[in-house]
Protein backbone atom coordinates (compact mmCIF):
# COMPACT_ATOMS: atom_id res chain seq x y z
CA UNK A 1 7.34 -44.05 7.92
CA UNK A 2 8.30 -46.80 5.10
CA UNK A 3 7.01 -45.39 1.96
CA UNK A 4 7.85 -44.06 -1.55
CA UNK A 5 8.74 -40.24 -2.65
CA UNK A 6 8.75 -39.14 -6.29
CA UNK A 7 10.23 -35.34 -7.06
CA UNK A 8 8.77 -33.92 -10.55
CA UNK A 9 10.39 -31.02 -12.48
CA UNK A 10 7.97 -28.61 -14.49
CA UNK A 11 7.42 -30.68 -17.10
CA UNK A 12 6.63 -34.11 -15.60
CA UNK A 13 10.07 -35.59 -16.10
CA UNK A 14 11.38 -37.73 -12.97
CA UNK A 15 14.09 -36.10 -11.09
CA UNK A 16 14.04 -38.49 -7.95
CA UNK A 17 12.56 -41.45 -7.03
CA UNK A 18 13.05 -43.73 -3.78
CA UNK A 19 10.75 -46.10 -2.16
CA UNK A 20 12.04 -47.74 1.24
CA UNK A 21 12.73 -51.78 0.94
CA UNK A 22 10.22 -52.29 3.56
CA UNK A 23 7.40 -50.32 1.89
CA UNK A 24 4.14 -51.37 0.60
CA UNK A 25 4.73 -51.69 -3.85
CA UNK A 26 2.03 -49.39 -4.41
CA UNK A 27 3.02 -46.71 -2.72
CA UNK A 28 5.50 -46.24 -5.54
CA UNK A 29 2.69 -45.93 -7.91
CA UNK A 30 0.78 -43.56 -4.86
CA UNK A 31 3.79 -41.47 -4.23
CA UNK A 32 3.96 -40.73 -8.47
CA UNK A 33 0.66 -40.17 -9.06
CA UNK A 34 0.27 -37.87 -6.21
CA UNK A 35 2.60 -35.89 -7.56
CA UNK A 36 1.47 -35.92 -11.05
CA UNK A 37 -2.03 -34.53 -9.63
CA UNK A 38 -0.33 -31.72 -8.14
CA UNK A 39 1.97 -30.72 -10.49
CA UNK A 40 -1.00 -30.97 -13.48
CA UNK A 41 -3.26 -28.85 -11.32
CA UNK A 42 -0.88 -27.24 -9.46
CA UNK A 43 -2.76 -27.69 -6.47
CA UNK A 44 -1.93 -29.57 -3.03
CA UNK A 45 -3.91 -33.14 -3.89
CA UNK A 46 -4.84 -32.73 -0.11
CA UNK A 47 -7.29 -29.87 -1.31
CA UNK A 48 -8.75 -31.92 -4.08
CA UNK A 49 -10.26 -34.92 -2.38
CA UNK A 50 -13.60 -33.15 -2.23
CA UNK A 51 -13.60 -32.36 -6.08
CA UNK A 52 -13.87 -36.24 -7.03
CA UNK A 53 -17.30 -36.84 -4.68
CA UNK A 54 -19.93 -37.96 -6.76
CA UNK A 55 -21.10 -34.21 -7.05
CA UNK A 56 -17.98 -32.96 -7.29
CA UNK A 57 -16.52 -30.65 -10.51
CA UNK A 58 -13.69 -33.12 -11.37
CA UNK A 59 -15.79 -36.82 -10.50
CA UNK A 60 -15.00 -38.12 -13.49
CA UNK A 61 -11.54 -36.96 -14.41
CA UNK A 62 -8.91 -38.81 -12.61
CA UNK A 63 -9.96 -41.24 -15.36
CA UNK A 64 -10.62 -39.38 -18.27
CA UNK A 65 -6.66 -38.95 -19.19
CA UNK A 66 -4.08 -41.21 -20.94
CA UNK A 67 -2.47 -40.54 -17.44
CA UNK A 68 -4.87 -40.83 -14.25
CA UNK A 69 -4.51 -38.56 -11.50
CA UNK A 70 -4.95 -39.36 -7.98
CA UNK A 71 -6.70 -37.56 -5.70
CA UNK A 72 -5.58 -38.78 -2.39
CA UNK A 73 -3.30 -36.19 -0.11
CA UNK A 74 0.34 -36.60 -0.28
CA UNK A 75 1.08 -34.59 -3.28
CA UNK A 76 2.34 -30.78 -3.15
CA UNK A 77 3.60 -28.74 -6.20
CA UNK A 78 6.67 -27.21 -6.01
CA UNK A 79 7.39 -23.25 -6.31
CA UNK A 80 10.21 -21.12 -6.63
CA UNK A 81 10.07 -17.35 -7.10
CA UNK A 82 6.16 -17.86 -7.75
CA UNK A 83 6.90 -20.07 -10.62
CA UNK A 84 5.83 -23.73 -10.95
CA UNK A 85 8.70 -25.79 -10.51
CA UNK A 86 7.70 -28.91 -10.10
CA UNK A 87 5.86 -31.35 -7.27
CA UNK A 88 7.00 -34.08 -4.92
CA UNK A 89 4.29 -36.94 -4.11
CA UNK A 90 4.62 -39.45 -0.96
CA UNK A 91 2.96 -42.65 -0.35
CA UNK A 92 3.44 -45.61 1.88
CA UNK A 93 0.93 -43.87 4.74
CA UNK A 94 -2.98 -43.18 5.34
CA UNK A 95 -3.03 -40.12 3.07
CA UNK A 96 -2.97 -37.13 5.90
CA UNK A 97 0.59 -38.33 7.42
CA UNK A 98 2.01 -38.69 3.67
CA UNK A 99 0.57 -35.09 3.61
CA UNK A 100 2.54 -33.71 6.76
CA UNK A 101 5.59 -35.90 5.26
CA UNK A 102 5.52 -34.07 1.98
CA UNK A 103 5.19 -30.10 3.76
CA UNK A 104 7.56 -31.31 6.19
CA UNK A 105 9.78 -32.05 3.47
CA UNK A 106 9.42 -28.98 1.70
CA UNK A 107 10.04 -26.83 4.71
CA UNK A 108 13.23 -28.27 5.42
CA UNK A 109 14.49 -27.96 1.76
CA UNK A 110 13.13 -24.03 2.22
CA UNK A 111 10.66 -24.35 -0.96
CA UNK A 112 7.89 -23.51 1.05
């Protein structure tokens, strides 16, 4: 999958940031947001598509901040001995695979 991962610590601060040659230039801009969302709400942004419908609680606040937040899936937050660590955000994909790239990625580095 060409794409773009961001990792997030606690405090919103970039720890890592790569986005493959070949990969679409938004999906640098996907993969940060994503994880933004997550981290801010601490939240999988796969869970919080349905919260931005029209009749949804949070319609209108991926716009209300300084700092929009994206509610597409790829974004997971990050947690270590049930503390909020941080979140790592993925995009480059149709949102569901940058989903299963981001767990996928978290299993393997045993944060899950």
């Amino acid at each position: 999958m060409r794409g773009s991962v961001t990792v997030l610590d606690a405090g919103g601060h970039l720890l890592g940031f790569r986005r493959d040659d070949a990969a679409v230039l938004i999906s640098g801009e996907t993969s940060t947001r994503k994880a933004y969302t997550a981290l801010q709400l601490d939240t999988p942004t796969a869970d919080l598509v349905e919260l931005v419908r029209p009749d949804g609680l949070f319609h209108t606040l991926p716009t209300a901040l300084d700092r929009p937040l994206l509610f597409l899936a790829g974004g997971v937050p990050l947690h270590r001995d049930g503390r909020l660590i941080g979140a790592i955000g993925f995009g480059g994909g149709a949102p569901e695979q940058d989903h299963r790239i981001v767990t996928a990625a978290i299993a393997e580095a045993d944060l899950a």
